[in-house]
N, C-alpha and C. Protein backbone atom coordinates (compact mmCIF):
# COMPACT_ATOMS: atom_id res chain seq x y z
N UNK A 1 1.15 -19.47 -2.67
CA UNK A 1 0.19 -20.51 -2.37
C UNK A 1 0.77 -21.91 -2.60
N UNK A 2 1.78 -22.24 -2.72
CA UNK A 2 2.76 -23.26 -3.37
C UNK A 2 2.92 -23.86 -1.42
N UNK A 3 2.73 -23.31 -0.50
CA UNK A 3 2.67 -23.75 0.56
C UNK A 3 1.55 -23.84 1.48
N UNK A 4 0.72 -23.89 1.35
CA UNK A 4 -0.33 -23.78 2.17
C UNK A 4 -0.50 -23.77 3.72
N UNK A 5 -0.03 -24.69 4.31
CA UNK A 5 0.11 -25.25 5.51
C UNK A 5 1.69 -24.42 6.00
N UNK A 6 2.06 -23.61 5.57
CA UNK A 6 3.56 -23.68 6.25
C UNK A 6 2.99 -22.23 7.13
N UNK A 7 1.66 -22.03 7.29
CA UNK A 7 1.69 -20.55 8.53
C UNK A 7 0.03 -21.02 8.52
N UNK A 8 0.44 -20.45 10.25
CA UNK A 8 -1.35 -20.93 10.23
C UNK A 8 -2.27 -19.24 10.65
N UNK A 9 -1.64 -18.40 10.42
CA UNK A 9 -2.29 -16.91 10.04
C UNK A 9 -1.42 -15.81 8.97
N UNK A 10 -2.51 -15.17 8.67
CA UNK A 10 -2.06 -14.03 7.72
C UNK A 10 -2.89 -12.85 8.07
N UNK A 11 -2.35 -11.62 8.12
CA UNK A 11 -2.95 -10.31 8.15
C UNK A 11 -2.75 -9.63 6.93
N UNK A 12 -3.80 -9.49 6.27
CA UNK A 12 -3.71 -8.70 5.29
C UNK A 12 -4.11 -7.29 5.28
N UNK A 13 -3.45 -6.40 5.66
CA UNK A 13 -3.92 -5.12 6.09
C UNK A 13 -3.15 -4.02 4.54
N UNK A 14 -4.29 -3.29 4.95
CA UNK A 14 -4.42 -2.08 3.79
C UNK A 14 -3.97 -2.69 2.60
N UNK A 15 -4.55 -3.82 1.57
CA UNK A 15 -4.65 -4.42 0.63
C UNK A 15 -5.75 -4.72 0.04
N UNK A 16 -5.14 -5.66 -1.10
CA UNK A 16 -6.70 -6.52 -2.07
C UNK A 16 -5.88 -7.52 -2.05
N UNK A 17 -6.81 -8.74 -2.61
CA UNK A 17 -5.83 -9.84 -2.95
C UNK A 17 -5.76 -9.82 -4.59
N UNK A 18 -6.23 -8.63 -5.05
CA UNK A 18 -6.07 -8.73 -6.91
C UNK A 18 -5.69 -7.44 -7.27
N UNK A 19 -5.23 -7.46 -8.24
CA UNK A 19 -4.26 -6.15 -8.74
C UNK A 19 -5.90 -5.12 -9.20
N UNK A 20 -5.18 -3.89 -9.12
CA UNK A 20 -6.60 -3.10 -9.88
C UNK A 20 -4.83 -2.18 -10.66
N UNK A 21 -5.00 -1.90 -12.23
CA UNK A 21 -5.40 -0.55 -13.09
C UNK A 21 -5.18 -1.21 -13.88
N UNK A 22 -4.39 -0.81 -14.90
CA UNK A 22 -4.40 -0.99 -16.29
C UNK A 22 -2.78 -0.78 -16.91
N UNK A 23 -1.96 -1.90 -18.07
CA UNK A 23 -0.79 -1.58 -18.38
C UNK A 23 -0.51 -0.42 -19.27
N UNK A 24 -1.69 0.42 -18.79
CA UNK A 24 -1.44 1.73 -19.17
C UNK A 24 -0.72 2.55 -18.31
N UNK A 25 -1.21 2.17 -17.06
CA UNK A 25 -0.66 2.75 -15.73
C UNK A 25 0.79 2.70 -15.50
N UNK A 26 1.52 1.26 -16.11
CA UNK A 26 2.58 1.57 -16.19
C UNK A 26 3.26 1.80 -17.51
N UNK A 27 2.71 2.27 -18.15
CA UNK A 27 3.24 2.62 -19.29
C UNK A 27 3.41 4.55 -18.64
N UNK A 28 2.19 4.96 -18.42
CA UNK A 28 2.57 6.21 -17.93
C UNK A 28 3.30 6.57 -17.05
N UNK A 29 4.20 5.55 -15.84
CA UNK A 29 5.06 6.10 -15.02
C UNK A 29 6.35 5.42 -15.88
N UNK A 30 6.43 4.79 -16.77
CA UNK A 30 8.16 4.45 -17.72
C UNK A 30 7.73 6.28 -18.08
N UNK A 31 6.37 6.56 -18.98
CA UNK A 31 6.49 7.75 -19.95
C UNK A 31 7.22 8.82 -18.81
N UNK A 32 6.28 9.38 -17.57
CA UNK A 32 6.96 10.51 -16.76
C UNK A 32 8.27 10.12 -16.13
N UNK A 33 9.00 9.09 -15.65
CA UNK A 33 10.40 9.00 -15.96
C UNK A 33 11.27 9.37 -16.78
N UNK A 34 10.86 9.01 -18.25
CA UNK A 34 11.38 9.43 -19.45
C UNK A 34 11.32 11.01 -19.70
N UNK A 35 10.31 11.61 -19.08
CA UNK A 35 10.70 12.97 -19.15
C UNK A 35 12.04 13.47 -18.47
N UNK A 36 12.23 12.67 -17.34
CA UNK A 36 13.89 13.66 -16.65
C UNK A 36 14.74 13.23 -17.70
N UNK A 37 15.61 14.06 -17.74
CA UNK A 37 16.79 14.04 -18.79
C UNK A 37 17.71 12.91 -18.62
N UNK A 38 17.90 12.71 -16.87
CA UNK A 38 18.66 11.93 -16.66
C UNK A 38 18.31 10.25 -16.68
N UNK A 39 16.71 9.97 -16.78
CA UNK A 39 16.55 8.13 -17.12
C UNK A 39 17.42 7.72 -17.85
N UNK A 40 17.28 7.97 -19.27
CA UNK A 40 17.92 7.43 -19.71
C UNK A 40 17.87 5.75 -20.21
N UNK A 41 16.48 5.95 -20.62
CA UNK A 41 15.73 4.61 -20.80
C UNK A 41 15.86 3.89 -19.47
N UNK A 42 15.79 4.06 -18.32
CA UNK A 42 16.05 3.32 -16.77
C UNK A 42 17.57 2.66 -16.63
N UNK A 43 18.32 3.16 -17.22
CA UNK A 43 20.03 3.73 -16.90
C UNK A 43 20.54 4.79 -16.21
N UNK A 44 19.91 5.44 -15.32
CA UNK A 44 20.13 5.93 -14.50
C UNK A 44 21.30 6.42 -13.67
N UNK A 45 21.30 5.16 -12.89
CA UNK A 45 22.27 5.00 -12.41
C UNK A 45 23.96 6.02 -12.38
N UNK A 46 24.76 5.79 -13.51
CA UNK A 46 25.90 6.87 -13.79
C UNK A 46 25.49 8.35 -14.13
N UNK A 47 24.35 8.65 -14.00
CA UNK A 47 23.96 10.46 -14.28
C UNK A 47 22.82 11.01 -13.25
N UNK A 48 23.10 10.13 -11.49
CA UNK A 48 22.67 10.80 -10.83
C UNK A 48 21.21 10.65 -10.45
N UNK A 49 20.79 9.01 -11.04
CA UNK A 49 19.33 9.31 -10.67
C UNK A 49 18.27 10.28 -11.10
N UNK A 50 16.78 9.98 -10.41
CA UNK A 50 16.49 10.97 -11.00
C UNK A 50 15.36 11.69 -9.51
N UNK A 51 16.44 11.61 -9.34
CA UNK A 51 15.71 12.62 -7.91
C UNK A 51 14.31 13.49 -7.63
N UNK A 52 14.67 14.36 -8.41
CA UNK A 52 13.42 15.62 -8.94
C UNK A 52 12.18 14.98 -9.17
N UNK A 53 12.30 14.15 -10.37
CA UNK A 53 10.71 13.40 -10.85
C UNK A 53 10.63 12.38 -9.60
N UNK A 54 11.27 11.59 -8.72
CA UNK A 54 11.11 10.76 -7.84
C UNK A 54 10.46 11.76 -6.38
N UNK A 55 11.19 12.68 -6.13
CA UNK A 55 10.43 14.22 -5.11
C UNK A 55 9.07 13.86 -5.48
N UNK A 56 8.62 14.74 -6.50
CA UNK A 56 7.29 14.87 -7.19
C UNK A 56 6.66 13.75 -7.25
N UNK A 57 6.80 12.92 -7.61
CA UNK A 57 5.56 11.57 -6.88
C UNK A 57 5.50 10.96 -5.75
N UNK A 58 6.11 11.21 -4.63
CA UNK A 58 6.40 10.61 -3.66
C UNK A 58 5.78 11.73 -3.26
N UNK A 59 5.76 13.26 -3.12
CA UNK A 59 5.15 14.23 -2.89
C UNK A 59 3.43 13.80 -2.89
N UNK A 60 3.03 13.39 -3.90
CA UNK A 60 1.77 13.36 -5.28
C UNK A 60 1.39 12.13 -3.87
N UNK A 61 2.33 11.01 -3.62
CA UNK A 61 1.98 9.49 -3.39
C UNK A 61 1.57 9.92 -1.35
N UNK A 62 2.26 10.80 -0.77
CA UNK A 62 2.17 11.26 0.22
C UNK A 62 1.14 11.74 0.82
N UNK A 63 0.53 12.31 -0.11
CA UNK A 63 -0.24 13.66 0.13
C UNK A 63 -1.58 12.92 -0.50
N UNK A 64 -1.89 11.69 -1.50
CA UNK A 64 -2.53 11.10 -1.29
C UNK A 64 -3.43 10.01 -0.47
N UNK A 65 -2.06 9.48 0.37
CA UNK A 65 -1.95 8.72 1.47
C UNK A 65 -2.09 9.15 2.69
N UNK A 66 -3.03 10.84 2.48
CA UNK A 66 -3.19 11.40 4.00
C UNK A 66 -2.19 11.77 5.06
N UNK A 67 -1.13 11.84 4.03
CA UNK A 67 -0.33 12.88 5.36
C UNK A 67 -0.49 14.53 5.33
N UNK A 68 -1.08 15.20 4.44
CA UNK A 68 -1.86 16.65 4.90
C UNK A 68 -2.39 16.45 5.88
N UNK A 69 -3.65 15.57 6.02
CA UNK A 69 -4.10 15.10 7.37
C UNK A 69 -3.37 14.68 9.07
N UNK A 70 -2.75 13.79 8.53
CA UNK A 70 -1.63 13.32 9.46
C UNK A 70 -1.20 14.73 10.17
N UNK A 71 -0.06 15.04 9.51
CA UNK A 71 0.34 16.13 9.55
C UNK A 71 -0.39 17.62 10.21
N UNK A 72 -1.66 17.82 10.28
CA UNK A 72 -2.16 18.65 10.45
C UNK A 72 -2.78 18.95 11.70
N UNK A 73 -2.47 17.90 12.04
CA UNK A 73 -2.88 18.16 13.93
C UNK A 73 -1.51 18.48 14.59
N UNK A 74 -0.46 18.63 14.06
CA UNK A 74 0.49 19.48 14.80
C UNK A 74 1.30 20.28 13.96
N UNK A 75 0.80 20.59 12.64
CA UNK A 75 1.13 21.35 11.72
C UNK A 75 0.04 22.55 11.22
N UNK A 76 -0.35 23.66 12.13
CA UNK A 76 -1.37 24.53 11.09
C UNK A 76 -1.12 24.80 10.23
N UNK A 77 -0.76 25.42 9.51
CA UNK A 77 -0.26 26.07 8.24
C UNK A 77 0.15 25.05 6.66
N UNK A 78 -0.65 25.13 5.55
CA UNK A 78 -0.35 24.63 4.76
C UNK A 78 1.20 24.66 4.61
N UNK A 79 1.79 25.72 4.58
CA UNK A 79 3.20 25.87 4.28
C UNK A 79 4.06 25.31 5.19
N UNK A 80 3.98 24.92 6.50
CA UNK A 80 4.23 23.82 7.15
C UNK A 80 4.24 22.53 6.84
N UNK A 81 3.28 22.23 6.62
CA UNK A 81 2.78 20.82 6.17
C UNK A 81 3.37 20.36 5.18
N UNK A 82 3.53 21.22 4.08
CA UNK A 82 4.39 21.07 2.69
C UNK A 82 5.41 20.91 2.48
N UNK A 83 6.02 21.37 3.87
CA UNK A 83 7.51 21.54 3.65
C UNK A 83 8.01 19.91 4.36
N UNK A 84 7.38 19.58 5.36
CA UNK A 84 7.26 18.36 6.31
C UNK A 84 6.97 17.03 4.95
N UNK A 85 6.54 17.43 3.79
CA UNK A 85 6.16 16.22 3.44
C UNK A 85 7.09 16.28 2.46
N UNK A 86 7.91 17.57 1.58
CA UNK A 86 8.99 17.22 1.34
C UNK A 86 10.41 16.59 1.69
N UNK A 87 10.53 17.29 2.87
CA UNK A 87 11.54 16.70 3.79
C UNK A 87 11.20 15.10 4.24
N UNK A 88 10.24 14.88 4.20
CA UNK A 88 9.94 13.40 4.41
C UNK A 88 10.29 12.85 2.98
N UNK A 89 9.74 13.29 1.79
CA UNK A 89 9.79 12.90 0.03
C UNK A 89 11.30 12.79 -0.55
N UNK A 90 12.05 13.64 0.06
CA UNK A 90 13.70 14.25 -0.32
C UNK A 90 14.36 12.89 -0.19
N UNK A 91 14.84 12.63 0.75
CA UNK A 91 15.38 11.19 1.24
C UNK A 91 15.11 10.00 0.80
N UNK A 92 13.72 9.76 0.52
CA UNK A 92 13.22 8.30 -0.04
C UNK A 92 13.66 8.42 -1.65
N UNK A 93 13.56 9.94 -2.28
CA UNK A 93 13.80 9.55 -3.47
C UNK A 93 15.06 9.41 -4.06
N UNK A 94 16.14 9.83 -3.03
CA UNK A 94 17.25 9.85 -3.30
C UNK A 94 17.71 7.57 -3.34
N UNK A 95 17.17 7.40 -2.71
CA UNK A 95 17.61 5.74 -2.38
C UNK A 95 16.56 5.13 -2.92
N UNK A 96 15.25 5.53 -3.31
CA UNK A 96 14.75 4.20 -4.11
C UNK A 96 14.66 4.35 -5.73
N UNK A 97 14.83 3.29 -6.27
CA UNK A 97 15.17 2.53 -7.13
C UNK A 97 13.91 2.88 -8.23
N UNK A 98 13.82 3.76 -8.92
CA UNK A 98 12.75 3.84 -9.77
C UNK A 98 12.44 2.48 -10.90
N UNK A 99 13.35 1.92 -11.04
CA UNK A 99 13.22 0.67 -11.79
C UNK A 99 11.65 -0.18 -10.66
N UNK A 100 12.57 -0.37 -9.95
CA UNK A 100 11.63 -1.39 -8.79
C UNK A 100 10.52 -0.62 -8.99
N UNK A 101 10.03 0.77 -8.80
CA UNK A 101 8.40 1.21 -9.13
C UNK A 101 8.08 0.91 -9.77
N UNK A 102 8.70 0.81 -11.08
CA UNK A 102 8.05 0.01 -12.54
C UNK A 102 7.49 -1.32 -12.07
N UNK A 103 8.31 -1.96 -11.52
CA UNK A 103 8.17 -2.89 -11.66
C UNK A 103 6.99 -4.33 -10.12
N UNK A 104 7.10 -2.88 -9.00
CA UNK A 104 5.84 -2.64 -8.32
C UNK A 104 4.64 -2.60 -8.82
N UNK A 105 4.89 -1.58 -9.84
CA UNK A 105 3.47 -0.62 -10.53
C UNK A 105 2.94 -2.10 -11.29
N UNK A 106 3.61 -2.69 -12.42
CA UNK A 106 3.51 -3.56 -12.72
C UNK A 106 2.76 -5.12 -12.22
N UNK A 107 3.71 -5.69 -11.01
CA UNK A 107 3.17 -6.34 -10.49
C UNK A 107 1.22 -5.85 -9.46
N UNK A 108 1.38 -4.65 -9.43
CA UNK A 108 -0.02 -4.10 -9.27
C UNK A 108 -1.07 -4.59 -9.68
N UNK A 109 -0.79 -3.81 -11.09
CA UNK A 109 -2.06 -4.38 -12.29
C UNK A 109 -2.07 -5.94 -12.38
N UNK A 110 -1.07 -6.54 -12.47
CA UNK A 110 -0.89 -7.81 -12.91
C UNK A 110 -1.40 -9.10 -11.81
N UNK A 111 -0.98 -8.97 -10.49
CA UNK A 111 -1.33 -9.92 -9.67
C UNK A 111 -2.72 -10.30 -9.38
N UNK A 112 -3.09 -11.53 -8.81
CA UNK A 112 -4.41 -11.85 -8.75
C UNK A 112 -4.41 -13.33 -7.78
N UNK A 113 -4.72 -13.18 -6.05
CA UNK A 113 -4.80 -14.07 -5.20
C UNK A 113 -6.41 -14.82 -5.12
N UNK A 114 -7.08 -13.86 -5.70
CA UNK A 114 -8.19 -14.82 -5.71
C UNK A 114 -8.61 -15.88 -5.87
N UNK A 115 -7.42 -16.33 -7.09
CA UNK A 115 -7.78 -17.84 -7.74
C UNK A 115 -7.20 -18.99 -7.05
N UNK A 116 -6.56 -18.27 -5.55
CA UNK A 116 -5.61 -19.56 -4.74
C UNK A 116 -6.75 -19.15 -3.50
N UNK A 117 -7.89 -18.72 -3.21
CA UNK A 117 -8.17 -18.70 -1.66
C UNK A 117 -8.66 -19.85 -1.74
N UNK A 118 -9.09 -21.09 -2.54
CA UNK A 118 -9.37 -22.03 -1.89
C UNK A 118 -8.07 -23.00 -1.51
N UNK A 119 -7.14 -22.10 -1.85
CA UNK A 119 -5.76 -23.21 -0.94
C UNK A 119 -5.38 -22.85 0.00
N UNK A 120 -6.47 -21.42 0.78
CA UNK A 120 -5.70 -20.88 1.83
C UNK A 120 -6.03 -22.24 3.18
N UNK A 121 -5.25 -22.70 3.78
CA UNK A 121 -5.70 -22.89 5.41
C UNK A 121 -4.89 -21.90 6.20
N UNK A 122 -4.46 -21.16 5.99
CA UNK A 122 -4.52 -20.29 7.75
C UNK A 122 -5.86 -19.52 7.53
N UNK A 123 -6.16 -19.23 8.97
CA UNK A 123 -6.83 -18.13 9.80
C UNK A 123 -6.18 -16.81 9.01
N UNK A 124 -7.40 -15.76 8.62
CA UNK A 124 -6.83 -14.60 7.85
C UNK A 124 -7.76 -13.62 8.96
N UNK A 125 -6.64 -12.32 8.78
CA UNK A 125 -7.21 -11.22 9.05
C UNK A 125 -7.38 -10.23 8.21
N UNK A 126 -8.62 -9.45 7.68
CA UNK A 126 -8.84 -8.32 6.92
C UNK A 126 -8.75 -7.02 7.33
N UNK A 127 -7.47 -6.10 7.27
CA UNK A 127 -7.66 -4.94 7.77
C UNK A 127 -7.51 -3.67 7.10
N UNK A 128 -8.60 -2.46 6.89
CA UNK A 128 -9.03 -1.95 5.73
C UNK A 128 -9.06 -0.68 6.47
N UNK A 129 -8.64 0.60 5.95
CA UNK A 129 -8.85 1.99 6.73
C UNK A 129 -10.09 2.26 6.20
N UNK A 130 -10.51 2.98 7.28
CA UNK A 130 -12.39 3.57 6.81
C UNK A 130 -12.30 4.47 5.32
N UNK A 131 -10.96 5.61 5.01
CA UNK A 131 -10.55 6.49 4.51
C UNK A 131 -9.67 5.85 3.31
N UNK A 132 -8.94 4.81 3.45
CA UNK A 132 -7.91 4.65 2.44
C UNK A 132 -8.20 5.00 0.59
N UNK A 133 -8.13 5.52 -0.21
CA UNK A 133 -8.66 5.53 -1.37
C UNK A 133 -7.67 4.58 -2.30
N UNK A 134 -6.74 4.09 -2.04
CA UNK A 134 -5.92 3.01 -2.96
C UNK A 134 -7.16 1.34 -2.29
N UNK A 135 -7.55 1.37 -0.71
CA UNK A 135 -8.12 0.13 -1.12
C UNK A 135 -9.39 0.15 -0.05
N UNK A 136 -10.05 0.89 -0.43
CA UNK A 136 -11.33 1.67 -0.62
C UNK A 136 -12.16 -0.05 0.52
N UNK A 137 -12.97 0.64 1.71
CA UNK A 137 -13.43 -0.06 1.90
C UNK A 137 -14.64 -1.29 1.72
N UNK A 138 -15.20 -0.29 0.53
CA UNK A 138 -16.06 -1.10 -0.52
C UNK A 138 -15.68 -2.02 -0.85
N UNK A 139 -14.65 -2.71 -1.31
CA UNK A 139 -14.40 -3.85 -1.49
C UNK A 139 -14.57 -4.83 -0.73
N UNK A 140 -14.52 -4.61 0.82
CA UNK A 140 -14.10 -5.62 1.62
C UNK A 140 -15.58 -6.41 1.45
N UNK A 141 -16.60 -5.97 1.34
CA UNK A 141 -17.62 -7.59 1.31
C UNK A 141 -17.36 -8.37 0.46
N UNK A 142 -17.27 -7.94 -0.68
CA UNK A 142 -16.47 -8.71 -1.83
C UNK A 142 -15.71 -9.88 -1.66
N UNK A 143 -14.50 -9.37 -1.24
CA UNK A 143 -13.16 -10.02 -0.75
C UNK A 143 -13.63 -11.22 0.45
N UNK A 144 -14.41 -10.58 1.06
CA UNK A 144 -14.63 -11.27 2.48
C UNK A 144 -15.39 -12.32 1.79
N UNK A 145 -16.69 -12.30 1.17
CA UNK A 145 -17.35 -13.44 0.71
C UNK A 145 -17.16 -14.05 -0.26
N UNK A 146 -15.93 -13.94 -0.91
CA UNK A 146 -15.17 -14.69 -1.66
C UNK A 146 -14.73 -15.58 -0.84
N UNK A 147 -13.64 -15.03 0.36
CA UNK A 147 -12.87 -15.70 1.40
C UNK A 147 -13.90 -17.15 1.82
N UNK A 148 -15.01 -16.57 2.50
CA UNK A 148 -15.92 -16.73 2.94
C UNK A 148 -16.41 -18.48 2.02
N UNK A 149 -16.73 -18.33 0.98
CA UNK A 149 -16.81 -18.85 -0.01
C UNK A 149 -15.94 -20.67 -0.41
N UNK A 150 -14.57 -19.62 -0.25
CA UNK A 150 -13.38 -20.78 -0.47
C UNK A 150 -13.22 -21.77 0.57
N UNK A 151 -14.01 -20.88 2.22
CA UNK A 151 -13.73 -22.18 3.30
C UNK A 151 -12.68 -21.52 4.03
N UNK A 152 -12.49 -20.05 3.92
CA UNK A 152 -11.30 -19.39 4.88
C UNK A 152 -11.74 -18.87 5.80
N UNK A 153 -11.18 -19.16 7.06
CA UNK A 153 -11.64 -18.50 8.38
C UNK A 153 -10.76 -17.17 8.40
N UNK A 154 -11.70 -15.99 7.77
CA UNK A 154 -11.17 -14.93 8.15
C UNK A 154 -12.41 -13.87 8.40
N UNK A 155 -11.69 -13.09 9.26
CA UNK A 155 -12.36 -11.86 9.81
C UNK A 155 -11.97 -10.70 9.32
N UNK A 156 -12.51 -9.62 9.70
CA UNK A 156 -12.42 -8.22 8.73
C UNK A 156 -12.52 -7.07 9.98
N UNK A 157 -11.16 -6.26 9.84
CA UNK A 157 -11.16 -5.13 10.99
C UNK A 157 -11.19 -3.92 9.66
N UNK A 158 -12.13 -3.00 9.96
CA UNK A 158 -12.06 -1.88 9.30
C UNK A 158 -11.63 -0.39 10.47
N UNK A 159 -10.37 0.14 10.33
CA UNK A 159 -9.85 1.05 11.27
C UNK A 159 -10.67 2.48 10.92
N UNK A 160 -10.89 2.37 12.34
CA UNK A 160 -12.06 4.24 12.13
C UNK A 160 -10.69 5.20 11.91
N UNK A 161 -10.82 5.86 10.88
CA UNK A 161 -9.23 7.04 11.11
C UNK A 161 -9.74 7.70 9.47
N UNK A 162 -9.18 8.71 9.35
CA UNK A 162 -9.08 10.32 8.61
C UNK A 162 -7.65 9.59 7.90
N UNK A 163 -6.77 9.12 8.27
CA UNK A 163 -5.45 8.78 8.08
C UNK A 163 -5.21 7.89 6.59
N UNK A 164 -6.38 7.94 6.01
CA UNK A 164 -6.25 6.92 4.84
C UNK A 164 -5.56 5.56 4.69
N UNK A 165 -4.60 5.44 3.55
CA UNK A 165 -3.54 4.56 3.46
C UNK A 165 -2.63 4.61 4.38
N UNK A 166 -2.04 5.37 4.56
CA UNK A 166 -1.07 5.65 6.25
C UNK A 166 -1.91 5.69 7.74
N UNK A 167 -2.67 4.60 7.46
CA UNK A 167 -3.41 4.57 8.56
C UNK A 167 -3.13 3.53 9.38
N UNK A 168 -2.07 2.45 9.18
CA UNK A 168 -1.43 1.61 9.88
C UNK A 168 -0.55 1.82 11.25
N UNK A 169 0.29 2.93 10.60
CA UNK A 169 1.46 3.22 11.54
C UNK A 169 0.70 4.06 12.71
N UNK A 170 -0.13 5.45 12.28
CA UNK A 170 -0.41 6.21 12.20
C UNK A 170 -1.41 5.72 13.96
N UNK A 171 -1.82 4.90 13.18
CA UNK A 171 -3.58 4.59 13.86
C UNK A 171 -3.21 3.07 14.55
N UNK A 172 -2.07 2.64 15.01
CA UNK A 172 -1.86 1.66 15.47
C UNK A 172 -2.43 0.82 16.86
N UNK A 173 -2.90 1.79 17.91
CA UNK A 173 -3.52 1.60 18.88
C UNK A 173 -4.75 1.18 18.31
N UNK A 174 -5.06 1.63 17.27
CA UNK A 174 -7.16 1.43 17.04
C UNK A 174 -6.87 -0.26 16.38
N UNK A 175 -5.71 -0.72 15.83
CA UNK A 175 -6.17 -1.92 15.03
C UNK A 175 -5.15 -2.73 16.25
N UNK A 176 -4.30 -2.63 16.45
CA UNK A 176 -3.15 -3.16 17.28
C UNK A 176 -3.75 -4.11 18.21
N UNK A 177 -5.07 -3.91 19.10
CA UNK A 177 -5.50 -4.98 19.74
C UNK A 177 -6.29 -5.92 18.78
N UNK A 178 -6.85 -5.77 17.90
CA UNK A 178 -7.41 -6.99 16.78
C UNK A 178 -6.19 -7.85 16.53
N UNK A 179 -5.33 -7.03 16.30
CA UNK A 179 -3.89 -7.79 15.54
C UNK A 179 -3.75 -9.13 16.71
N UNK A 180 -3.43 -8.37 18.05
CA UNK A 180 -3.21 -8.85 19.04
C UNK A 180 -3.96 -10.65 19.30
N UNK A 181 -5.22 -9.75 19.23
CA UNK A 181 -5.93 -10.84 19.38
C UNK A 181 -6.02 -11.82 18.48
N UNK A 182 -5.91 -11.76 17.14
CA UNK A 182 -6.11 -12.71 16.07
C UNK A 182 -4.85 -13.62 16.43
N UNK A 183 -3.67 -12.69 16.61
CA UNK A 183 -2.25 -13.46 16.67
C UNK A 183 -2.35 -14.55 18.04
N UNK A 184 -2.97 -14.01 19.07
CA UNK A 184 -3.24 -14.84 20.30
C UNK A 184 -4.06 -16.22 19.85
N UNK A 185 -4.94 -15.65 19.14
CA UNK A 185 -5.85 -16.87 18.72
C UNK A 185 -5.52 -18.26 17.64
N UNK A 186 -4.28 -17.84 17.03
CA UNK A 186 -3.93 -18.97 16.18
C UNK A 186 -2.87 -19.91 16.84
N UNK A 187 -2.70 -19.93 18.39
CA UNK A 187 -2.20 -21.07 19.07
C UNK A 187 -3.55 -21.79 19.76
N UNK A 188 -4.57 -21.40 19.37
CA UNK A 188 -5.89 -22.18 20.16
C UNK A 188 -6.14 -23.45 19.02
């Protein structure tokens, strides 16, 4: 918010503008790290990562985010599906950086945009999956009449989809013309 004026739109899709849990939350993903042998207090690095516990939440983070669903219109079989979301889980955990989750997880709980929407001037867009359970569409009146509130011209697309949090990529045709249009509209 240190710039105000330097963009005259923002899409904020599948978000909040304020952190939600508790520095408990990341206290419990340092603790289940610390269970693989190999952390190593988040030293990692020379003993291989920690692959296995990184599988298993990305698994956990997947399968929350509605890819059983996803997945299931050209996957019958649970045991299909399972195997598709490992093979999707395998790869990411090998290359990301469990430090940086900490420190994601962290900035989570911790952040809070609310207290700058009266410095917003761009044009905002709100875009919220009907399904998402990380940012639950209940919020959006909230958010919106806060917005609303500060003097921000923004609007609110809520995407019809089963697809939850992965309902961006997923469901791109259903929000893709709002996008369209909002983006058309901030040269008027």
């Amino acid at each position: 918010m240190s710039y105000p004026d330097a963009m005259s739109g923002v899409a904020a899709v599948i978000s909040a503008p304020k952190g939600s849990g508790k520095e408990a939350d990341v206290q419990a993903l340092v603790d289940r790290f610390a269970k693989d042998p190999n952390w190593n207090g988040g030293w990692h690095y020379d003993r291989g990562g920690i692959p296995d516990t990184l599988t298993a939440l990305r698994i956990e983070t997947l399968t929350r985010y509605g890819w059983n669903e996803i997945l299931a219109e050209k996957m019958p079989t649970q045991a299909e599906r399972d195997a598709e979301i490992r093979r999707r889980a395998e790869p990411w955990a090998k290359e990301f950086d469990p430090n940086s989750m900490v420190t994601m997880r962290r900035a989570a709980v911790r952040y809070n945009a609310e207290k700058d929407f009266s410095k917003i001037r761009a044009k905002m867009l709100y875009v919220i999956s009907r399904t998402d359970k990380l940012f639950p569409p209940s919020i959006a009146p909230d958010v919106m009449d806060k917005l609303a509130k500060a003097g921000v011209d923004a609007k609110y697309y809520e995407i019809d989809t089963e697809f939850g949090h992965s309902a961006t990529g997923v469901e791109w045709a259903k929000w893709g013309p709002t996008l369209k249009a909002f983006v058309e509209g901030l040269s008027k």
